[in-house]
Protein backbone atom coordinates (compact mmCIF):
# COMPACT_ATOMS: atom_id res chain seq x y z
CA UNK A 1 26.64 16.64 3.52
CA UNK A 2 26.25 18.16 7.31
CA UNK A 3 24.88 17.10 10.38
CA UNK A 4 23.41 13.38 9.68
CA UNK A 5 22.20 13.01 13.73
CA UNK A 6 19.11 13.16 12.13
CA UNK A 7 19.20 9.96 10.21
CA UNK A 8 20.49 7.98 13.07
CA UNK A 9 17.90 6.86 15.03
CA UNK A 10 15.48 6.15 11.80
CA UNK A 11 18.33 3.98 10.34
CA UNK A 12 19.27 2.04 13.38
CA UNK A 13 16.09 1.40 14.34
CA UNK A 14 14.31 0.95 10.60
CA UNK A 15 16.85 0.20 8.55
CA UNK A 16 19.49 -2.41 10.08
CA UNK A 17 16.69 -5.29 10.98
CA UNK A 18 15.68 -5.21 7.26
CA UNK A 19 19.72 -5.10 6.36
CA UNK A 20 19.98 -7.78 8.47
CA UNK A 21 17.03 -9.76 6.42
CA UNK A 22 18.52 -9.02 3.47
CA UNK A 23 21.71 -9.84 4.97
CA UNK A 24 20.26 -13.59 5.23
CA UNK A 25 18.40 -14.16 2.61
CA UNK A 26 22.08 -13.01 0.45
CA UNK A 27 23.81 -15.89 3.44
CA UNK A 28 21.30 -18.75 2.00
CA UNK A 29 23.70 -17.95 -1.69
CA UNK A 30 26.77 -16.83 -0.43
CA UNK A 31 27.60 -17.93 2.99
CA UNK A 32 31.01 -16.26 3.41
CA UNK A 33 29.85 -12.87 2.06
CA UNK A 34 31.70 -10.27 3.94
CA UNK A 35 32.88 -6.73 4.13
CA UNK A 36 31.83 -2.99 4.13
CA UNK A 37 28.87 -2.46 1.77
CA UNK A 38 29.42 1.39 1.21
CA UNK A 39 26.67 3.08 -0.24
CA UNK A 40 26.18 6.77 -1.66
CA UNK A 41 22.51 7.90 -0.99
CA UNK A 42 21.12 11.17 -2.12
CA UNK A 43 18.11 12.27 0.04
CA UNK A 44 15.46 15.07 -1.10
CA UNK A 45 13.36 16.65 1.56
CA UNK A 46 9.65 16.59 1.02
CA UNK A 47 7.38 19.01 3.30
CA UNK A 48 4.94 16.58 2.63
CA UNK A 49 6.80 12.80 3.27
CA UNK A 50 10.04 13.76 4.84
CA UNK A 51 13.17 12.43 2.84
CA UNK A 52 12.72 10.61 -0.54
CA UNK A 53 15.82 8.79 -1.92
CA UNK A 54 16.59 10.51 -4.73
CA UNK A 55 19.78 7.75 -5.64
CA UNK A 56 21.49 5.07 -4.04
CA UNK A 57 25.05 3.62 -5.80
CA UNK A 58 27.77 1.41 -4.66
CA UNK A 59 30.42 3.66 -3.05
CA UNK A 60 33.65 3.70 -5.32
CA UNK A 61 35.42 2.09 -2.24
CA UNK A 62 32.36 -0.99 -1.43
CA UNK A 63 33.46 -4.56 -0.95
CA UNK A 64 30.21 -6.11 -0.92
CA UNK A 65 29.21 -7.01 -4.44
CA UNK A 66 26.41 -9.19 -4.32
CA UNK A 67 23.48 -7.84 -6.88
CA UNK A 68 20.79 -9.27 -4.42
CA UNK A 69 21.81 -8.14 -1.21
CA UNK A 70 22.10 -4.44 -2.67
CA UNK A 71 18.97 -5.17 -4.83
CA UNK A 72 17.29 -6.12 -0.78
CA UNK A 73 18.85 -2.84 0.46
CA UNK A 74 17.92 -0.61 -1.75
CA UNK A 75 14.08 -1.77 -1.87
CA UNK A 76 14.57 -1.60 2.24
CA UNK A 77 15.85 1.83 2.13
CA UNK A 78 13.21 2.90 0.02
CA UNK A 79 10.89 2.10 1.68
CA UNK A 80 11.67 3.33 5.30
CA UNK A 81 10.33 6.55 5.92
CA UNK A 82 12.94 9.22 6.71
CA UNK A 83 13.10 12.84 8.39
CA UNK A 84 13.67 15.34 6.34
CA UNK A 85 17.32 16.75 5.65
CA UNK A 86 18.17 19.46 8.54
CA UNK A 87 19.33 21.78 5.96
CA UNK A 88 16.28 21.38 3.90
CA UNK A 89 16.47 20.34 -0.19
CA UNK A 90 18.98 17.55 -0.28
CA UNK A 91 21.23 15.79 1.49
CA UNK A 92 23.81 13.35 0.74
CA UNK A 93 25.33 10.59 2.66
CA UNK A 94 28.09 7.27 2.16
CA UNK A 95 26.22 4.50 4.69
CA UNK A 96 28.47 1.76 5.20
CA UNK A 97 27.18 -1.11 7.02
CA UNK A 98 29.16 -4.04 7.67
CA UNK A 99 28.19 -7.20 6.45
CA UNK A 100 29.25 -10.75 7.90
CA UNK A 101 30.12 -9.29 11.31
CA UNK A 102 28.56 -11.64 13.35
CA UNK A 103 29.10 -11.26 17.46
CA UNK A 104 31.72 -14.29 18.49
CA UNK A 105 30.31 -16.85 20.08
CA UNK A 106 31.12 -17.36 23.75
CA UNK A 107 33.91 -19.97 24.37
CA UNK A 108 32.98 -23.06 26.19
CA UNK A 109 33.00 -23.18 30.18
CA UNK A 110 36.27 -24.75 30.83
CA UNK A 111 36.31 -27.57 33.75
């Protein structure tokens, strides 16, 4: 735990498009899946890589249980490329990304 600025840009700007992939491809199933998927992710730094994910659970408090979306997330999270924990060693983090929050669609011109 700490000072997690330094995951922010790497997960807005790596992680969500894949979340949102994974998001779909869980839609084409399950088209009213919705809620807070809440994730606990233990991150080890590597003076070689940066951060490795050392785990990744469901949060005790998630309300997303779909084994393929997570399945998606975790192989996407895995696979991005992260900085290395400020603090050096490990890190740990809940990410909680909300699922089915799709922007309303503008209302209709009225005449």
């Amino acid at each position: 735990t700490g000072n997690h600025a330094y995951l922010a840009r790497v997960l807005s700007e790596d992680l969500l498009p894949l979340v949102h992939e994974c998001e779909a491809l869980a839609r084409e199933h399950h088209p009213d899946l919705a809620g807070l998927l809440n994730l606990n992710v233990e991150i080890l730094g590597d003076e070689d890589i940066g951060g490795v994910i050392d785990s990744l659970e469901p949060a005790p408090d998630n309300e997303v249980v779909d084994p393929g979306l997570l399945e998606c997330v975790r192989e996407s999270l895995l696979s991005t490329t992260l900085p290395p924990p400020d603090q050096g060693g490990r890190d740990a983090i809940m990410l909680s990304l909300r699922i089915g929050a799709e922007p309303a669609a503008p209302a209709a011109p009225r005449h």
